[in-house]
C-alpha atoms as a PDB file:
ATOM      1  CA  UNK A   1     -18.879 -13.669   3.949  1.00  0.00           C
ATOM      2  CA  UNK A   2     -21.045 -10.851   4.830  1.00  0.00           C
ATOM      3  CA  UNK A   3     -18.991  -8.681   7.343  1.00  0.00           C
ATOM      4  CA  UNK A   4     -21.676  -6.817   8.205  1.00  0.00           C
ATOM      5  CA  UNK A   5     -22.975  -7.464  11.948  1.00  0.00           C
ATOM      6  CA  UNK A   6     -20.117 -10.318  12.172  1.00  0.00           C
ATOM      7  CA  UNK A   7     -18.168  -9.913  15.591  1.00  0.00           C
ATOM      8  CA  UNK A   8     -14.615 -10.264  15.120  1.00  0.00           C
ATOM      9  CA  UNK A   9     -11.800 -10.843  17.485  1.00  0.00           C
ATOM     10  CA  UNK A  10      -9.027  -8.625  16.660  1.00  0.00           C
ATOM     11  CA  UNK A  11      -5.757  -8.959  18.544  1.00  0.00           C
ATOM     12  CA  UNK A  12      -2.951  -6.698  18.369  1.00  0.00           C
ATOM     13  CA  UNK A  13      -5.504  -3.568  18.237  1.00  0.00           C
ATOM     14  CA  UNK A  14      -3.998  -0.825  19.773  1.00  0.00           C
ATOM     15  CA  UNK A  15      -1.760   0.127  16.956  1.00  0.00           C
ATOM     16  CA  UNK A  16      -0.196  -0.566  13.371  1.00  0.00           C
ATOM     17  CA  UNK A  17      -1.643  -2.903  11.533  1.00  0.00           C
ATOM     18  CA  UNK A  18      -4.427  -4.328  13.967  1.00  0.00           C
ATOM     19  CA  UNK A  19      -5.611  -0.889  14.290  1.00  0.00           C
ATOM     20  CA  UNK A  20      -6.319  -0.057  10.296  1.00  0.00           C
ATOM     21  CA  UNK A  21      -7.530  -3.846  10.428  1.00  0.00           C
ATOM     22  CA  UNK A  22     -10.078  -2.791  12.997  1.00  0.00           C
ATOM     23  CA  UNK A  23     -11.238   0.449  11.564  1.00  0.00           C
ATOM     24  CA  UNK A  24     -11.633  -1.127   8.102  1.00  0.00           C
ATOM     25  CA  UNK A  25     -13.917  -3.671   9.127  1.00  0.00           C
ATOM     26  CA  UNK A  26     -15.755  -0.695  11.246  1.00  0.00           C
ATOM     27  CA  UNK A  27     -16.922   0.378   7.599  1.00  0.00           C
ATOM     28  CA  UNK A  28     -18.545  -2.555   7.070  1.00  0.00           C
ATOM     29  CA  UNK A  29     -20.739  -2.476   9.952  1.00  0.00           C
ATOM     30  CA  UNK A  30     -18.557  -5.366  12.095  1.00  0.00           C
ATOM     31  CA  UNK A  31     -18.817  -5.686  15.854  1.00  0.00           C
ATOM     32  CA  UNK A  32     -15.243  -5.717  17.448  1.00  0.00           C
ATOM     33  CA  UNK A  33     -13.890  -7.123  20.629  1.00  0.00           C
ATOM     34  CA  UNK A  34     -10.389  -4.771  20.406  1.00  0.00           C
ATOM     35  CA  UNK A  35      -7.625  -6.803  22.311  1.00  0.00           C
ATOM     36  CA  UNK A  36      -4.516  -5.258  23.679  1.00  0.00           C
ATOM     37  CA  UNK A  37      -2.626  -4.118  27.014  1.00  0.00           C
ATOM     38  CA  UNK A  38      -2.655  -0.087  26.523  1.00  0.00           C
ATOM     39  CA  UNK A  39      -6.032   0.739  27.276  1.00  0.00           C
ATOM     40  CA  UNK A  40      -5.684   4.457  26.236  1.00  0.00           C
ATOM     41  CA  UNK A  41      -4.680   2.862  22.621  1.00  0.00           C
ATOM     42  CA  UNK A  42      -7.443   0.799  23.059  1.00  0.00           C
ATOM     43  CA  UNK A  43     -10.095   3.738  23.615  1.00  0.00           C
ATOM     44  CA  UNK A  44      -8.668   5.714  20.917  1.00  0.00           C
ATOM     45  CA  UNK A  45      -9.241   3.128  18.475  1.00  0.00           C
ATOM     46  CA  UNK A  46     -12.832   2.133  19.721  1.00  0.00           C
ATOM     47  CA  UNK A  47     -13.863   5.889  19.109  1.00  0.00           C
ATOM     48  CA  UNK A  48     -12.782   5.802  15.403  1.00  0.00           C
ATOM     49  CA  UNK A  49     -14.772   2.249  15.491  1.00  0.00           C
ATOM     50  CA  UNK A  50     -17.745   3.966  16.645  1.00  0.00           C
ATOM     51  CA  UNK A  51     -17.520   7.016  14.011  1.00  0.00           C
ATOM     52  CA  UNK A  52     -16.990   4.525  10.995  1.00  0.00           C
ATOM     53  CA  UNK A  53     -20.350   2.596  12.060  1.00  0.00           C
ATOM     54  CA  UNK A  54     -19.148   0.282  13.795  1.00  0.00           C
ATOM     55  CA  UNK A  55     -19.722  -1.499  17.550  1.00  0.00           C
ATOM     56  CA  UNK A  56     -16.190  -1.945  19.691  1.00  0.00           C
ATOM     57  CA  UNK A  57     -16.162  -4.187  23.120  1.00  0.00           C
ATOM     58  CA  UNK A  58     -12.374  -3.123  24.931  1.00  0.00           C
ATOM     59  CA  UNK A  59     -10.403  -5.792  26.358  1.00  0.00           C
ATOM     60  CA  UNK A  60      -6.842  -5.486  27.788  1.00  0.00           C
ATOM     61  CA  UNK A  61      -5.788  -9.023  28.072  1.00  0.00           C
ATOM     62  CA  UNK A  62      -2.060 -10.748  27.975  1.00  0.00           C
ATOM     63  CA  UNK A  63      -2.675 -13.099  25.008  1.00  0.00           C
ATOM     64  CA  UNK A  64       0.215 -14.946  26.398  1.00  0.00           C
ATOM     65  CA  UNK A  65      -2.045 -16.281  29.362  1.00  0.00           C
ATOM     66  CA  UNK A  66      -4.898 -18.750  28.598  1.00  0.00           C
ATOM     67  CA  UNK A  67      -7.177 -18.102  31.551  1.00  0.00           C
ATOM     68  CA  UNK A  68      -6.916 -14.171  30.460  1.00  0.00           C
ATOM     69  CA  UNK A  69      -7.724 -15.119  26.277  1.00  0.00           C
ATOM     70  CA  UNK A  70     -10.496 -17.590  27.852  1.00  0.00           C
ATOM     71  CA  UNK A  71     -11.954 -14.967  29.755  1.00  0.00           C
ATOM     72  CA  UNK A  72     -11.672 -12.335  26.752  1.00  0.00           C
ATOM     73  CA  UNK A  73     -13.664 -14.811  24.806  1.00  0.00           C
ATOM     74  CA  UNK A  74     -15.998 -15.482  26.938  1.00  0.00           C
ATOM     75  CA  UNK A  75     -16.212 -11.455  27.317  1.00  0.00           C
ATOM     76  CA  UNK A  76     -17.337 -11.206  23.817  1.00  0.00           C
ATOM     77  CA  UNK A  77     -19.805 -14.157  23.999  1.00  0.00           C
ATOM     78  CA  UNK A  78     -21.213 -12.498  26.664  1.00  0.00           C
ATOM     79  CA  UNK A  79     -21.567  -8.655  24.894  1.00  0.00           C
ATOM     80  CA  UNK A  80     -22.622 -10.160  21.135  1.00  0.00           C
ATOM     81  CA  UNK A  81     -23.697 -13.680  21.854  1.00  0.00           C
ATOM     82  CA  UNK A  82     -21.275 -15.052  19.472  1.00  0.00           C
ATOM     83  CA  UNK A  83     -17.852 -15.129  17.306  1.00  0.00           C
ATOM     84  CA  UNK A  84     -17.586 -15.258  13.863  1.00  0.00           C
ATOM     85  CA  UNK A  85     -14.075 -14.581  13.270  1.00  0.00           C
ATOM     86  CA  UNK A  86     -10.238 -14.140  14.523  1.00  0.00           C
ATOM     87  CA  UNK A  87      -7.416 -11.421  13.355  1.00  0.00           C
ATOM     88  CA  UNK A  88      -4.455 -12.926  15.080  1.00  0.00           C
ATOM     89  CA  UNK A  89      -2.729  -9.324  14.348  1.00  0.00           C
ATOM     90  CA  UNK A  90      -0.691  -8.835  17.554  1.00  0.00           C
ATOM     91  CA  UNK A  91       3.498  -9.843  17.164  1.00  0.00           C
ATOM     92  CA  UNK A  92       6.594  -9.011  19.652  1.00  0.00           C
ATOM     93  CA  UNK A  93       9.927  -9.295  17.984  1.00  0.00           C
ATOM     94  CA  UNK A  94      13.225  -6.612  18.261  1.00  0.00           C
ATOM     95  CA  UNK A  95      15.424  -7.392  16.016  1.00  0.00           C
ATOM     96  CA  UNK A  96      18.811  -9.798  18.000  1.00  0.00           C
ATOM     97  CA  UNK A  97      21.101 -11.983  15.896  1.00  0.00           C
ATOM     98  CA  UNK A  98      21.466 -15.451  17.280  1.00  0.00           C
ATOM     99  CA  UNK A  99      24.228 -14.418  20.362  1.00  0.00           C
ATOM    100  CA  UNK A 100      21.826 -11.851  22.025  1.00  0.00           C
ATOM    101  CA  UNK A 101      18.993 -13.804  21.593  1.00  0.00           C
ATOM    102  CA  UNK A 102      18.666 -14.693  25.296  1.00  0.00           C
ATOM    103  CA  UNK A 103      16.145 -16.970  26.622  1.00  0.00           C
ATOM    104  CA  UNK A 104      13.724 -14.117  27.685  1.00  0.00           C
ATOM    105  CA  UNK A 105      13.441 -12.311  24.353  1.00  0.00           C
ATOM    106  CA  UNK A 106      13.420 -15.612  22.437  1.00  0.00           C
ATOM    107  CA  UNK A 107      10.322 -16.995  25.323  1.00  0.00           C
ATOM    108  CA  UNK A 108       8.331 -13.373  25.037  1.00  0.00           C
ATOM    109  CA  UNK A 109       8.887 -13.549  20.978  1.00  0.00           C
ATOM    110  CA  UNK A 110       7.601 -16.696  20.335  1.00  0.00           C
ATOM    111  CA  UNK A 111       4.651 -16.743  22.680  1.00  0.00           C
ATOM    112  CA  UNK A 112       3.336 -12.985  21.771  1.00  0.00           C
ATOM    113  CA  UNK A 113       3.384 -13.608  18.316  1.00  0.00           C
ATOM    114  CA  UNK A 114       2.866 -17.804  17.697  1.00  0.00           C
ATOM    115  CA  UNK A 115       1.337 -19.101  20.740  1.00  0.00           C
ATOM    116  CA  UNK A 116      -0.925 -16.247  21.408  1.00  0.00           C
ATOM    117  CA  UNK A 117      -2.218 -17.111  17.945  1.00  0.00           C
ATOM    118  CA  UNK A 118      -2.884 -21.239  19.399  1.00  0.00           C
ATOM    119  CA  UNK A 119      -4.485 -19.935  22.207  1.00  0.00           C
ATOM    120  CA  UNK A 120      -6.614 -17.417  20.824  1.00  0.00           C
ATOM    121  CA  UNK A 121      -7.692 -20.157  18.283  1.00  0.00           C
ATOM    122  CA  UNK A 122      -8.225 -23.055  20.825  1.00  0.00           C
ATOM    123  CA  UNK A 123     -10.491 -20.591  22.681  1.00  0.00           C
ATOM    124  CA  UNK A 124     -12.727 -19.543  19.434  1.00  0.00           C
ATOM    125  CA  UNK A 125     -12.882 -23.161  17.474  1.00  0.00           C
ATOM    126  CA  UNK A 126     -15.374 -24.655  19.805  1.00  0.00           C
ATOM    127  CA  UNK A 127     -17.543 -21.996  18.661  1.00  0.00           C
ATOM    128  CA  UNK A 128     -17.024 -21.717  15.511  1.00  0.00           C
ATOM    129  CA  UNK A 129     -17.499 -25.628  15.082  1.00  0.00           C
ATOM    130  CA  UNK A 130     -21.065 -25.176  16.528  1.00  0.00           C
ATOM    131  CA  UNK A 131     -21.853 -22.900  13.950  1.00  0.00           C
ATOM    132  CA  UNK A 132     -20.190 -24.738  11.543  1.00  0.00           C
ATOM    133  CA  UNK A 133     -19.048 -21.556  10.043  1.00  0.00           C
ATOM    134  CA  UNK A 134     -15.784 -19.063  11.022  1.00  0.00           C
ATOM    135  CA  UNK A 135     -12.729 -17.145   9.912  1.00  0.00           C
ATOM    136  CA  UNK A 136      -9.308 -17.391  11.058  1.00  0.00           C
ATOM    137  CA  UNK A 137      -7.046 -14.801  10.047  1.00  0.00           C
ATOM    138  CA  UNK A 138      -2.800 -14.841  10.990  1.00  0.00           C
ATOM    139  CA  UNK A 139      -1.110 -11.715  10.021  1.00  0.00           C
ATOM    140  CA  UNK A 140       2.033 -13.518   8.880  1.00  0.00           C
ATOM    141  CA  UNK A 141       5.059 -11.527   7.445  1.00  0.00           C
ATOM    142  CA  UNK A 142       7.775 -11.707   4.618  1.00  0.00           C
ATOM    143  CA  UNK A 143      10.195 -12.870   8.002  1.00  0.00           C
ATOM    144  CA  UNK A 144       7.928 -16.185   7.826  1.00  0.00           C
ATOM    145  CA  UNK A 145       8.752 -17.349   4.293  1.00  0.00           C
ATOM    146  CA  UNK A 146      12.852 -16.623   4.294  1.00  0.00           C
ATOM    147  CA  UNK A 147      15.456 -16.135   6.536  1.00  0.00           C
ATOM    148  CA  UNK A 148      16.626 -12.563   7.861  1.00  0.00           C
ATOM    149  CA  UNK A 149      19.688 -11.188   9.489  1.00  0.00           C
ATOM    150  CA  UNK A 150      19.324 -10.401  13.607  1.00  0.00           C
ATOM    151  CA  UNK A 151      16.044 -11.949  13.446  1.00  0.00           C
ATOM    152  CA  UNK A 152      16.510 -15.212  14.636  1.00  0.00           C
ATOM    153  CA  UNK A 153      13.644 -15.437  17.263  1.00  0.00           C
ATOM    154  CA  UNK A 154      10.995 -13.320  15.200  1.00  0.00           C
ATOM    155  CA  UNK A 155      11.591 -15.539  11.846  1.00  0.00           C
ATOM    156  CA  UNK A 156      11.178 -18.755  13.993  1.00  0.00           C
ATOM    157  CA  UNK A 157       7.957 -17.564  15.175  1.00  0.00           C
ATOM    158  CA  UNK A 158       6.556 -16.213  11.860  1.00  0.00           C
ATOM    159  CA  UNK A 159       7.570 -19.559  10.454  1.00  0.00           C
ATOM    160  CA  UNK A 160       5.497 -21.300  13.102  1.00  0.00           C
ATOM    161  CA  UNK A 161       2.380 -19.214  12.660  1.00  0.00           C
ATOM    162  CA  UNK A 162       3.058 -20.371   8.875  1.00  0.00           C
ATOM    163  CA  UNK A 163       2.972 -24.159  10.336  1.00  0.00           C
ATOM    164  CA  UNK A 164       0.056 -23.585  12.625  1.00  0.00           C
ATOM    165  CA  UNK A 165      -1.946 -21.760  10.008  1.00  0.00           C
ATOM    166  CA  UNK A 166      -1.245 -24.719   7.596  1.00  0.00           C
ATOM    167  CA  UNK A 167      -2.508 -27.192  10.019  1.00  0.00           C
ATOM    168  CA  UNK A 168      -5.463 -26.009  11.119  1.00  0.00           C
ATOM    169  CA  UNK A 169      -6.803 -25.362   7.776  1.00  0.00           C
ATOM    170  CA  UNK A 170      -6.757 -28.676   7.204  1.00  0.00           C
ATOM    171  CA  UNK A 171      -7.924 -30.157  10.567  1.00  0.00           C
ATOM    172  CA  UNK A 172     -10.783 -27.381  10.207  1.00  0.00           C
ATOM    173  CA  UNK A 173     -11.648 -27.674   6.758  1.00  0.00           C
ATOM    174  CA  UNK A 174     -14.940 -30.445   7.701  1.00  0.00           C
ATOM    175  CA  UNK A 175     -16.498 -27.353   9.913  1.00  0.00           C
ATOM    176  CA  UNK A 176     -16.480 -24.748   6.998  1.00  0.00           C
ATOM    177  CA  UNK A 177     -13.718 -22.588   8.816  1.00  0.00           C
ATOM    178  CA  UNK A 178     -11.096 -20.934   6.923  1.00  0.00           C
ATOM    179  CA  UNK A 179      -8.600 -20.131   7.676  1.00  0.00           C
ATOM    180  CA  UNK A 180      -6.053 -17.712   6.043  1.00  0.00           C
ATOM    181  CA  UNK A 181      -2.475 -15.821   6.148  1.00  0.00           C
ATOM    182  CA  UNK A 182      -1.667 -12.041   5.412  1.00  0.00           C
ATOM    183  CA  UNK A 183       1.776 -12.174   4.633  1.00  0.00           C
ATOM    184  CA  UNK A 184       3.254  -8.459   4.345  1.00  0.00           C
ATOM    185  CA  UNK A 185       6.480  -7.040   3.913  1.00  0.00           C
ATOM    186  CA  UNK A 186       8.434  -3.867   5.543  1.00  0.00           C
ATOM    187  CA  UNK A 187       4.589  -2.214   6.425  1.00  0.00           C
ATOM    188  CA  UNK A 188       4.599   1.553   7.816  1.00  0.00           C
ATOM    189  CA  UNK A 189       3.803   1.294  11.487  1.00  0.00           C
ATOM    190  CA  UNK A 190       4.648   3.017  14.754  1.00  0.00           C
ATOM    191  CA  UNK A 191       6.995  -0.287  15.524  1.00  0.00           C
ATOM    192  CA  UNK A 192       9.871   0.384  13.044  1.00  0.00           C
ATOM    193  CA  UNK A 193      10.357   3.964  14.568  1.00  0.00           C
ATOM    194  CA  UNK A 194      11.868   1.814  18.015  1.00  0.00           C
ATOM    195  CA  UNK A 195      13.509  -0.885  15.691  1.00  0.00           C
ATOM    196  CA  UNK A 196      16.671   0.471  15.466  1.00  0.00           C
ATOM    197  CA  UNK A 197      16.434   0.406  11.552  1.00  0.00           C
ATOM    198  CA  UNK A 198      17.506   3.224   9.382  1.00  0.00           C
ATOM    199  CA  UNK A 199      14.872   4.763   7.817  1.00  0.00           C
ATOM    200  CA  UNK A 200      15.544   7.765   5.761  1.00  0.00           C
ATOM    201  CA  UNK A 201      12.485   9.237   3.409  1.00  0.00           C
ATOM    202  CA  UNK A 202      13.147   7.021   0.881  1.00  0.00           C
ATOM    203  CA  UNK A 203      13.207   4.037   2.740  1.00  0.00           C
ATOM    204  CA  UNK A 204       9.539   4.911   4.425  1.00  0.00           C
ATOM    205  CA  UNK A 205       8.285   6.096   0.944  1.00  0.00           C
ATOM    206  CA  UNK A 206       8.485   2.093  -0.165  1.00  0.00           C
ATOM    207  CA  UNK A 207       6.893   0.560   2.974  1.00  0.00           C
ATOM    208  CA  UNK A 208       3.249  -0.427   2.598  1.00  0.00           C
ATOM    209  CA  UNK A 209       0.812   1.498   4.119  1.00  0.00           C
ATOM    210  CA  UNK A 210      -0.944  -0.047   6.724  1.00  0.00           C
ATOM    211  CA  UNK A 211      -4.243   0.471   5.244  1.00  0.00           C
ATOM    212  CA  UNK A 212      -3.635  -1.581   2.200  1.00  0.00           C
ATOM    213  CA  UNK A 213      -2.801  -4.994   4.556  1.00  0.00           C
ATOM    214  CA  UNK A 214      -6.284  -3.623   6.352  1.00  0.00           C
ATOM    215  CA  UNK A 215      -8.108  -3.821   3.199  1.00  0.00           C
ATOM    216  CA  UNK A 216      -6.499  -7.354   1.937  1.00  0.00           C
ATOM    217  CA  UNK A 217      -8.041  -8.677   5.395  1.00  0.00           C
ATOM    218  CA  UNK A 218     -11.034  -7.345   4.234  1.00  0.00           C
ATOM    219  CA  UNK A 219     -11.070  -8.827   0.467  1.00  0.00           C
ATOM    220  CA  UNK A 220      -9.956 -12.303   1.791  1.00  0.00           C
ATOM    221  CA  UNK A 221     -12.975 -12.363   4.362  1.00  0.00           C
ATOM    222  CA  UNK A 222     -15.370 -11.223   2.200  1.00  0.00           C
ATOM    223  CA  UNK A 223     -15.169 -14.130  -0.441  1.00  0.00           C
ATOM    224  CA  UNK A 224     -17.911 -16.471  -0.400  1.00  0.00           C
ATOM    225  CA  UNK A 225     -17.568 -20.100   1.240  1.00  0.00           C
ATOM    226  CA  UNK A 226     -16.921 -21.677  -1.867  1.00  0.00           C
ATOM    227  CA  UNK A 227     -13.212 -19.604  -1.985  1.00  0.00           C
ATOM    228  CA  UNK A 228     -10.275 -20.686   0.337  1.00  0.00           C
ATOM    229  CA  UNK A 229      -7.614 -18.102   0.182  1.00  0.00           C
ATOM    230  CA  UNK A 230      -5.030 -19.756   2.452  1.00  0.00           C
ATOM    231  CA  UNK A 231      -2.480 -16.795   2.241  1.00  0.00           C
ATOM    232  CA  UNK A 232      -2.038 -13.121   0.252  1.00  0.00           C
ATOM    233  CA  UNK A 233       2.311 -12.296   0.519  1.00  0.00           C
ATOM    234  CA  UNK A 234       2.183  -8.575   0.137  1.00  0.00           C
ATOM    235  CA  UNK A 235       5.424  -7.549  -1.312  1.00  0.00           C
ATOM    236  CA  UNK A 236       7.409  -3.988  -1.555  1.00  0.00           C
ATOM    237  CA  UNK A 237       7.273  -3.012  -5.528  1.00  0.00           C
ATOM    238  CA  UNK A 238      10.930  -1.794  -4.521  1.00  0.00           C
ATOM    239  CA  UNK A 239      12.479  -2.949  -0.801  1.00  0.00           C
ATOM    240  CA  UNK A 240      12.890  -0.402   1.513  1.00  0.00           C
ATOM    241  CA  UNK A 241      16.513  -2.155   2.514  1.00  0.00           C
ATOM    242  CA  UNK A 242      17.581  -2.970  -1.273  1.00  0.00           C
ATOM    243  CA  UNK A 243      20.649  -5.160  -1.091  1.00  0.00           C
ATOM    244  CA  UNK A 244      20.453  -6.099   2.810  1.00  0.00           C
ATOM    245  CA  UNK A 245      19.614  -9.493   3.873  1.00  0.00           C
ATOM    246  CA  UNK A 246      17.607  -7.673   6.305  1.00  0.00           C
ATOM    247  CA  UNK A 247      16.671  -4.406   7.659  1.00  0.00           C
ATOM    248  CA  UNK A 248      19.027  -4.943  10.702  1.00  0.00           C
ATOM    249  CA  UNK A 249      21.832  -6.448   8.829  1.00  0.00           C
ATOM    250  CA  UNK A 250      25.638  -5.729  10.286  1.00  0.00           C
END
């Protein structure tokens, strides 16, 4: 796919990965609708946008809500006339082993970072289909292809986005929409500094930058129709939390 001029959807935008996600694709000339809840965030990244050549459309919507991801979309629609693809980027997830799990941090888990991802896709397919044309992109994570210590709501969800992914690339295969997975591992962003994990110089010298998983987004969107890539796991060449079952284990 030719990025160029393509208006892309990119939730999540404010910070970490979503942010290096949407100033990579500025480079290629990409129109961005930049979806978050901190507008400051927000207008910092649309200025980089702009100086990197590309176009940037704010929104500050709760992903969580359909009438506010319907109205986002419809915002876009309405500024570039179309959509062409969707970064599902955004996630909510501290780390809580099974016991202090409650039923607020499991609800707010699951629906920032799996159904925000259903939503934002139910609102985008109808015009995709019409095209007969469109990218879906799910930042997945490590957490969504094995189990982890104290993160018994965030696995579940990253697990789902794996299902949801996974289904939709087959019900959407007839329409010529792909759709495909990021998977990294322990990534540097702003998140792990309120995690509550350790993280000593060595352990931050073996995360991934956040501009490599920008660039993989990149790659996998840029490969002609002919080439599914359903999913790209981006692994640590040495974990950050070598001989833990998870960052946050007891």
């Amino acid at each position: 796919m030719e990025l160029k001029n393509r208006v892309v959807i990119i939730t999540g935008a404010s910070g970490g990965i979503g942010r290096c996600i949407a100033e990579a694709l500025a480079k290629r000339n990409a129109r961005l609708t930049l979806v978050g809840r901190d507008l400051d965030k927000l207008q910092e990244v649309a200025q980089g946008v702009l100086k990197n050549g590309g176009e940037a459309l704010i929104q500050t919507c709760d992903i969580r809500a359909q009438s506010e991801v319907e109205s986002m979309v419809a915002a876009t629609v309405q500024r570039y006339g179309t959509v062409d693809i969707l970064v599902n980027s955004a996630f909510w997830g501290p780390p809580a082993s099974l016991e202090k799990t409650t039923e607020e941090l499991w609800d707010q888990t699951i629906d920032t970072t799996l159904k925000a991802a259903y939503l934002c896709a139910r609102a985008v397919v109808p015009i995709l289909k019409a095209k007969r044309e469109g990218r879906i992109v799910n930042i997945s994570s490590l957490a969504g292809k094995v189990g982890e210590d104290n993160r018994t709501a965030y696995c579940a969800a990253k697990w789902g986005l794996e299902g949801l992914s996974a289904a939709l690339s087959v019900e959407l295969l007839k329409y010529n929409i792909h759709v495909h997975m990021v998977s990294p591992a322990a990534t540097d962003t702003p998140w792990w500094r309120s995690s509550g994990a350790v993280l000593t110089p060595e352990v931050l010298d073996r995360m991934i930058p956040p501009e490599v998983i920008a660039e993989t987004v990149v790659m996998v969107l840029s490969q002609p129709d002919q080439v599914l890539i359903p999913d790209v796991p981006v692994y640590n060449y040495r974990s950050p939390f070598e001989g833990k079952g998870s960052p946050f284990e007891d």
